[in-house]
N, C-alpha and C. Protein backbone atom coordinates (compact mmCIF):
# COMPACT_ATOMS: atom_id res chain seq x y z
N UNK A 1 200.16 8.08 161.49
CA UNK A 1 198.96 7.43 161.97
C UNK A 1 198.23 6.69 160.86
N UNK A 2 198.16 7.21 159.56
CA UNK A 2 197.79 6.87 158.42
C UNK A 2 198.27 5.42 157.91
N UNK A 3 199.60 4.85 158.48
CA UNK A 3 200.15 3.89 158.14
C UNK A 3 199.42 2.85 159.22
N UNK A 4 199.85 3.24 160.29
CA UNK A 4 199.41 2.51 161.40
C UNK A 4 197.92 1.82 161.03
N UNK A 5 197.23 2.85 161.10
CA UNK A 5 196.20 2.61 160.80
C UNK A 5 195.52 1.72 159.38
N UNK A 6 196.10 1.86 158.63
CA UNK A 6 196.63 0.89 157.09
C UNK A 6 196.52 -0.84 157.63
N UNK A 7 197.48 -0.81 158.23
CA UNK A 7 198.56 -1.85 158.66
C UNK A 7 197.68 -2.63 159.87
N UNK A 8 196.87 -1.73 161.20
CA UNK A 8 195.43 -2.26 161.06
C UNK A 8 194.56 -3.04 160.88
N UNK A 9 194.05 -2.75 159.70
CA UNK A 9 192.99 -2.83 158.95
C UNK A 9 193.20 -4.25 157.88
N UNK A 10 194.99 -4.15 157.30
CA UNK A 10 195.66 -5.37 156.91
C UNK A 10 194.96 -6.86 157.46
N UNK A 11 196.14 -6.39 158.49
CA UNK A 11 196.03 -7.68 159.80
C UNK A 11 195.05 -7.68 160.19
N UNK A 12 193.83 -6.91 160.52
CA UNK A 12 192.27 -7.79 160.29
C UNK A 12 191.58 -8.36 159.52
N UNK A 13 191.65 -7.69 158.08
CA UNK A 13 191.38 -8.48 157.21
C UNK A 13 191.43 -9.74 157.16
N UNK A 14 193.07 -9.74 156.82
CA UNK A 14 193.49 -11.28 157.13
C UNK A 14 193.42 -12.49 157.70
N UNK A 15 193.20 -12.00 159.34
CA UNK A 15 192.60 -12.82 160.32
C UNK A 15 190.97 -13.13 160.21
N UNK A 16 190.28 -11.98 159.21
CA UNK A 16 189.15 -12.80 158.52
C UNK A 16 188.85 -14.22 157.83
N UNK A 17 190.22 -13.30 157.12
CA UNK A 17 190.40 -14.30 155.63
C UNK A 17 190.83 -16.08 156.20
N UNK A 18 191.70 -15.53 157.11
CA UNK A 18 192.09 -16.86 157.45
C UNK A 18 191.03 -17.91 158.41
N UNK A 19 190.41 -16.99 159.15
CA UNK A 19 189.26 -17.75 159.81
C UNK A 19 187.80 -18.33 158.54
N UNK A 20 187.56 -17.47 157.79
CA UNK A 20 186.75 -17.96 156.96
C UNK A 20 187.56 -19.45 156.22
N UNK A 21 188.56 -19.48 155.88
CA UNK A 21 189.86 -20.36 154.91
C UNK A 21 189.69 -21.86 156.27
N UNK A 22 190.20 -21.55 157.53
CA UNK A 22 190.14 -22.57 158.24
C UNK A 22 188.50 -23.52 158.19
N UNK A 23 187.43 -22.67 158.50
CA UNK A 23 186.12 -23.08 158.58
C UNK A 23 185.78 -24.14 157.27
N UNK A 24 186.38 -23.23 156.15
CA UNK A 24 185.35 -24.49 154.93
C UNK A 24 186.89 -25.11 154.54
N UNK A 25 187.83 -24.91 155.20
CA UNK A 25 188.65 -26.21 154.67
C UNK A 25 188.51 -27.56 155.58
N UNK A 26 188.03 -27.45 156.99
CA UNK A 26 187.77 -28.27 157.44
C UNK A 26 186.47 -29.25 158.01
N UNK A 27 185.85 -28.59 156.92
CA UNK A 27 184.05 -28.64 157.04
C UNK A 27 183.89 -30.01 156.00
N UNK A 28 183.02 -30.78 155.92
CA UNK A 28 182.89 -31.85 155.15
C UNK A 28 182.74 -30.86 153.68
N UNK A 29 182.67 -32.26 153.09
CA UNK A 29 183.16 -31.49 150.94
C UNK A 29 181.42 -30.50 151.44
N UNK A 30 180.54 -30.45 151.04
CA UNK A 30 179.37 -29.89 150.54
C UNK A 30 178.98 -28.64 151.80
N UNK A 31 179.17 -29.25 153.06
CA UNK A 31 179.00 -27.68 153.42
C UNK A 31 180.26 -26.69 153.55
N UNK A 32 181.46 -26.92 152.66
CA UNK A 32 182.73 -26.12 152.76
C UNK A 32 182.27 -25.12 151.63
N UNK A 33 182.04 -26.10 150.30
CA UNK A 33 181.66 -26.12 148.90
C UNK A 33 180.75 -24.65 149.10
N UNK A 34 179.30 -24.68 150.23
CA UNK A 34 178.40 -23.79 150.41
C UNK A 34 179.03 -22.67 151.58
N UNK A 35 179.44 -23.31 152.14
CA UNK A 35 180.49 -21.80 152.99
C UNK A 35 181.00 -20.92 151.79
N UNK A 36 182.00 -21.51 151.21
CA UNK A 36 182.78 -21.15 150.17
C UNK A 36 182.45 -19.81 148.90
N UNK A 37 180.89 -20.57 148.49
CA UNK A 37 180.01 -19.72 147.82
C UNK A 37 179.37 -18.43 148.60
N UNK A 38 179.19 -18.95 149.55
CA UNK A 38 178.46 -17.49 150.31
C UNK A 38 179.48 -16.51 150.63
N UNK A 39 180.76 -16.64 151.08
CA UNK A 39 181.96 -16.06 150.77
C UNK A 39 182.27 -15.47 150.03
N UNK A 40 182.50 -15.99 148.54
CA UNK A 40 182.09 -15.28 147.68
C UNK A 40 181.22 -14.18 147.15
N UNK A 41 180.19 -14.38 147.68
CA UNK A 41 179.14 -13.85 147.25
C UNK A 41 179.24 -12.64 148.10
N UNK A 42 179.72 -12.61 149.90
CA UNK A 42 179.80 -11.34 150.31
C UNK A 42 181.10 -10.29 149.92
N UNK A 43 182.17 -11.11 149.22
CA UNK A 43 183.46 -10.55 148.94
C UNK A 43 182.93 -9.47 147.52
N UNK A 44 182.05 -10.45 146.53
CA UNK A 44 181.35 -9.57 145.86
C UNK A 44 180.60 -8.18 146.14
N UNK A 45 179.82 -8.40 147.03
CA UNK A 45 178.84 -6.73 147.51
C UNK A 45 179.58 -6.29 148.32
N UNK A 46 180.84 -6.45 148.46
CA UNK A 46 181.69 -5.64 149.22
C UNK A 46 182.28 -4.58 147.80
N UNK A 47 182.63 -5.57 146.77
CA UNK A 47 183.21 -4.49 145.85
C UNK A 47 182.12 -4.06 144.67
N UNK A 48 181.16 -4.01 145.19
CA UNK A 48 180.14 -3.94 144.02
C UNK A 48 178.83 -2.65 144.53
N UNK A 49 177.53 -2.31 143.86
CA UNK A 49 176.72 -1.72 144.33
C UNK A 49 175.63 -2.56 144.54
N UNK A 50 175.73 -3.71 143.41
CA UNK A 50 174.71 -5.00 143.76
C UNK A 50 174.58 -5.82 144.65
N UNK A 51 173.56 -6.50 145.00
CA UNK A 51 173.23 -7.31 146.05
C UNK A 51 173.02 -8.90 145.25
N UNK A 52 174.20 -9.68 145.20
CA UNK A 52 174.36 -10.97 144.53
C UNK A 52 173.60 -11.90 145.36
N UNK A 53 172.47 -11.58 146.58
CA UNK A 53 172.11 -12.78 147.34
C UNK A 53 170.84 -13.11 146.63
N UNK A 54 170.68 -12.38 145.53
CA UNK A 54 168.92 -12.53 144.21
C UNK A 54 169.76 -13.49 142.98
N UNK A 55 170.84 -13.35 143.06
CA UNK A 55 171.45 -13.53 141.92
C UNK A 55 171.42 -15.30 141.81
N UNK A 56 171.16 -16.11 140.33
CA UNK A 56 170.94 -17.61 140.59
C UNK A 56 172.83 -17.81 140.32
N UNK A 57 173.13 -19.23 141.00
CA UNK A 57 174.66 -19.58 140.48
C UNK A 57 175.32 -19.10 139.18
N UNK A 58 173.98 -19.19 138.01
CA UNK A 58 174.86 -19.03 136.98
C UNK A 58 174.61 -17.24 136.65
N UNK A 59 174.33 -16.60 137.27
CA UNK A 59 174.15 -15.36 137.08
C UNK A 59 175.43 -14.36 137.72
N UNK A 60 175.65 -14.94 139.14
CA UNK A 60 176.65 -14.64 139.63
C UNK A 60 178.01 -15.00 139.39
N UNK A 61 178.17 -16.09 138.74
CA UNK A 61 179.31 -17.00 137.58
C UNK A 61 179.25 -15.75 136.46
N UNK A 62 178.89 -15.30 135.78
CA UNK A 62 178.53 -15.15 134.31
C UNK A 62 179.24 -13.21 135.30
N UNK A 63 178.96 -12.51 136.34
CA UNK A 63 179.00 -10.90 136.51
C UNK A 63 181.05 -11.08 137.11
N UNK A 64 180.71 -12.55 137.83
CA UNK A 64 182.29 -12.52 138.55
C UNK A 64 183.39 -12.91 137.30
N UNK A 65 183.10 -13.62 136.09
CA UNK A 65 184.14 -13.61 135.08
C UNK A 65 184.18 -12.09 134.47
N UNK A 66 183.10 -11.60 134.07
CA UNK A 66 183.15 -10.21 133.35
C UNK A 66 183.69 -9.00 134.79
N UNK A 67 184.13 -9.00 135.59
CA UNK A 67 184.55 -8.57 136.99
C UNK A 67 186.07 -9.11 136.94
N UNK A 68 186.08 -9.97 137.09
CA UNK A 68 187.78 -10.86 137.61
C UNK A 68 188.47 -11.63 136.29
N UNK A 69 187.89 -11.72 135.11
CA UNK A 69 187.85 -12.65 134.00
C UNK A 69 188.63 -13.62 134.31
N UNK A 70 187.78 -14.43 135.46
CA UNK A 70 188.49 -15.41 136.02
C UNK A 70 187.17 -16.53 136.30
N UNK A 71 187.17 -17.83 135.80
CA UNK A 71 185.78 -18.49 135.90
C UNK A 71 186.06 -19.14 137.38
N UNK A 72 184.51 -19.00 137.67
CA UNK A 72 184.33 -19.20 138.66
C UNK A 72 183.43 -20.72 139.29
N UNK A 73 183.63 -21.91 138.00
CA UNK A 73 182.84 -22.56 137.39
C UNK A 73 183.32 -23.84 138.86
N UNK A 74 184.37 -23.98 138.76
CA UNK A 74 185.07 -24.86 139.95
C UNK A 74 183.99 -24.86 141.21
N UNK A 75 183.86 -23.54 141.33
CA UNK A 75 183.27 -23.08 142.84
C UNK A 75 181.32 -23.54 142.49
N UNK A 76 180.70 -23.21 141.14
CA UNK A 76 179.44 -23.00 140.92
C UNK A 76 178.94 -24.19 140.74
N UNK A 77 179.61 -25.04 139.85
CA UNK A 77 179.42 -26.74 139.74
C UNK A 77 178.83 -27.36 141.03
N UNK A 78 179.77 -27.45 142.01
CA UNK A 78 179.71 -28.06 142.84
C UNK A 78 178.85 -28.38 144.12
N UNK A 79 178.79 -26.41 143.80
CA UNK A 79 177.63 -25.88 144.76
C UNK A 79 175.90 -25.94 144.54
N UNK A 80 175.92 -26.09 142.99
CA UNK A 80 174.78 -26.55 142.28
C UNK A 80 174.44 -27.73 142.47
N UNK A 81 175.34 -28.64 142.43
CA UNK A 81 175.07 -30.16 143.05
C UNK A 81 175.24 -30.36 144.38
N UNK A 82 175.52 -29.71 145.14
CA UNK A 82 174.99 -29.93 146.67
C UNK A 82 173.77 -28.93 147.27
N UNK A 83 173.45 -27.78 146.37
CA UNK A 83 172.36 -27.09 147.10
C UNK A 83 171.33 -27.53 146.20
N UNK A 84 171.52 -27.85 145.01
CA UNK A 84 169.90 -28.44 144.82
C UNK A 84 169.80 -29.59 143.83
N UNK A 85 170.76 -30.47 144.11
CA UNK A 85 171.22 -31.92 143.28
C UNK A 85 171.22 -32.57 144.58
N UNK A 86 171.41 -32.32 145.72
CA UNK A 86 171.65 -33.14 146.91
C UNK A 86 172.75 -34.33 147.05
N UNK A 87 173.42 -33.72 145.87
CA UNK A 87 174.44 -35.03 145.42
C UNK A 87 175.80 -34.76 146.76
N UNK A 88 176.37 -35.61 147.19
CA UNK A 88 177.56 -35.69 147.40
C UNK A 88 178.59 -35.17 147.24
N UNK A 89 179.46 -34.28 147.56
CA UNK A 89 180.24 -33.37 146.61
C UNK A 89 181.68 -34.51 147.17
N UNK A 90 182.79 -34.86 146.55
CA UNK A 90 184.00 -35.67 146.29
C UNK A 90 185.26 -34.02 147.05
N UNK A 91 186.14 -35.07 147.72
CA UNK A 91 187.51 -33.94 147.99
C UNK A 91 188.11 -33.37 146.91
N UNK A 92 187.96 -34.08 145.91
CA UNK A 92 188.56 -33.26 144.60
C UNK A 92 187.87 -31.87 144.46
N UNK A 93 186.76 -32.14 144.16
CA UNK A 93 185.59 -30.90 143.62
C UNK A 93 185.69 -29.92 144.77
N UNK A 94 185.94 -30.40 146.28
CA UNK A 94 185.92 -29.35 147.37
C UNK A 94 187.42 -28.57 147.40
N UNK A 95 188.52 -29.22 146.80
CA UNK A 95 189.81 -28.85 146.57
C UNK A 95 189.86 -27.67 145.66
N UNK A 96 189.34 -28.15 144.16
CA UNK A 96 188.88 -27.21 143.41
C UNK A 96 188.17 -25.95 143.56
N UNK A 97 187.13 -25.95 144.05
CA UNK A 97 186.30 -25.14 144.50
C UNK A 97 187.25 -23.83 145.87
N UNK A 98 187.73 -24.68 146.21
CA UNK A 98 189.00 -23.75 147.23
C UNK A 98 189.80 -23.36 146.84
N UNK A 99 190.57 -23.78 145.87
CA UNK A 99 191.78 -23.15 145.13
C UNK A 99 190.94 -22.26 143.93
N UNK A 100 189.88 -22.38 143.74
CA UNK A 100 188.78 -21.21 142.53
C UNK A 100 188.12 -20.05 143.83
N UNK A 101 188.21 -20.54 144.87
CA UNK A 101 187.31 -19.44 145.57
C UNK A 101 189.38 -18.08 145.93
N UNK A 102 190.18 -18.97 146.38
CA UNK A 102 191.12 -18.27 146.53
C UNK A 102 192.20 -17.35 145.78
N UNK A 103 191.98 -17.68 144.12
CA UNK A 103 192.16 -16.89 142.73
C UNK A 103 191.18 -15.82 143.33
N UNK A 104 189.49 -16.32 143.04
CA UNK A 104 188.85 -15.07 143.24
C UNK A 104 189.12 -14.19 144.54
N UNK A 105 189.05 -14.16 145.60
CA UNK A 105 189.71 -13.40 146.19
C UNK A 105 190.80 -12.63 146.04
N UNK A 106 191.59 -13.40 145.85
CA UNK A 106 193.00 -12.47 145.45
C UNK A 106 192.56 -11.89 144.10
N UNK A 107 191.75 -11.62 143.70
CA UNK A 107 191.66 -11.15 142.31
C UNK A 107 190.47 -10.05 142.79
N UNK A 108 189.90 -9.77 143.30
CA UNK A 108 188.75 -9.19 143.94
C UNK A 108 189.29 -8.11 144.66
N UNK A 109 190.50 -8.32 145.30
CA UNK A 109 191.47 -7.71 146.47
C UNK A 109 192.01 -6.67 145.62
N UNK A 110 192.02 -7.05 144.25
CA UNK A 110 193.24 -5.75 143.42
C UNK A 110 191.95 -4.63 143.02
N UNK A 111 190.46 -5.20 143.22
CA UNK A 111 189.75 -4.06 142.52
C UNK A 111 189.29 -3.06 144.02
N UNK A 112 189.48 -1.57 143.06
CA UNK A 112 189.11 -0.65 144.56
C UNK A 112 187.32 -1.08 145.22
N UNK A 113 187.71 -0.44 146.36
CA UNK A 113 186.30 -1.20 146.70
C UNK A 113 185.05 -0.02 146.67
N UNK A 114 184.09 -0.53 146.47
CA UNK A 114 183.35 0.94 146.22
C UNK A 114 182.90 1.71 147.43
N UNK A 115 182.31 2.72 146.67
CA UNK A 115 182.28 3.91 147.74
C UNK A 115 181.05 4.05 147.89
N UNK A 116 180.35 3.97 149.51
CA UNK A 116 178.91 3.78 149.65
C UNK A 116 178.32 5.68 150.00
């Protein structure tokens, strides 16, 4: 039952993962860019005791490299210039930002998750 139940929990995940993955890949560049980040940010207080929604871009950049030692700069750039630069974000930078949000995940996935 233990497996079953494993196996589960897998295949929901996943069908998370993949519904969140469909939403900001097909969302214009800047609100994918901000899907993307908030994603992040809950994948974080899932494995953490902190609450990253106080946390500024570069604060939460600066806890997820010392966490994943994986920069997270792709994803923070971009999101900085569309949540309070109002700038335009380009398919490149939203490409980037997706292939940096999907390292972190899979890198997030190997740490145990904590215990509430």
């Amino acid at each position: 039952q233990v497996e079953y139940f494993y196996s589960y929990q897998v295949t929901i995940n996943s069908a998370i993962y993949k519904n969140k993955m469909l939403k900001s890949k097909f969302a214009d560049a800047n609100k994918a860019v901000v899907l993307l980040y908030n994603h992040h940010v809950s994948n974080m207080e899932n494995k953490s005791e902190l609450s990253f929604k106080a946390f500024t871009p570069e604060q939460l950049a600066k806890h997820t490299e010392d966490t994943t030692s994986l920069s997270l700069e792709p994803l923070v750039k971009p999101f900085i210039s569309a949540c309070y630069g109002g700038a335009k974000i380009g398919n490149e930078e939203k490409a980037a930002a997706f292939e940096c949000y999907k390292a972190q995940y899979k890198a997030l996935r190997k740490i145990k998750k904590r215990k509430d």
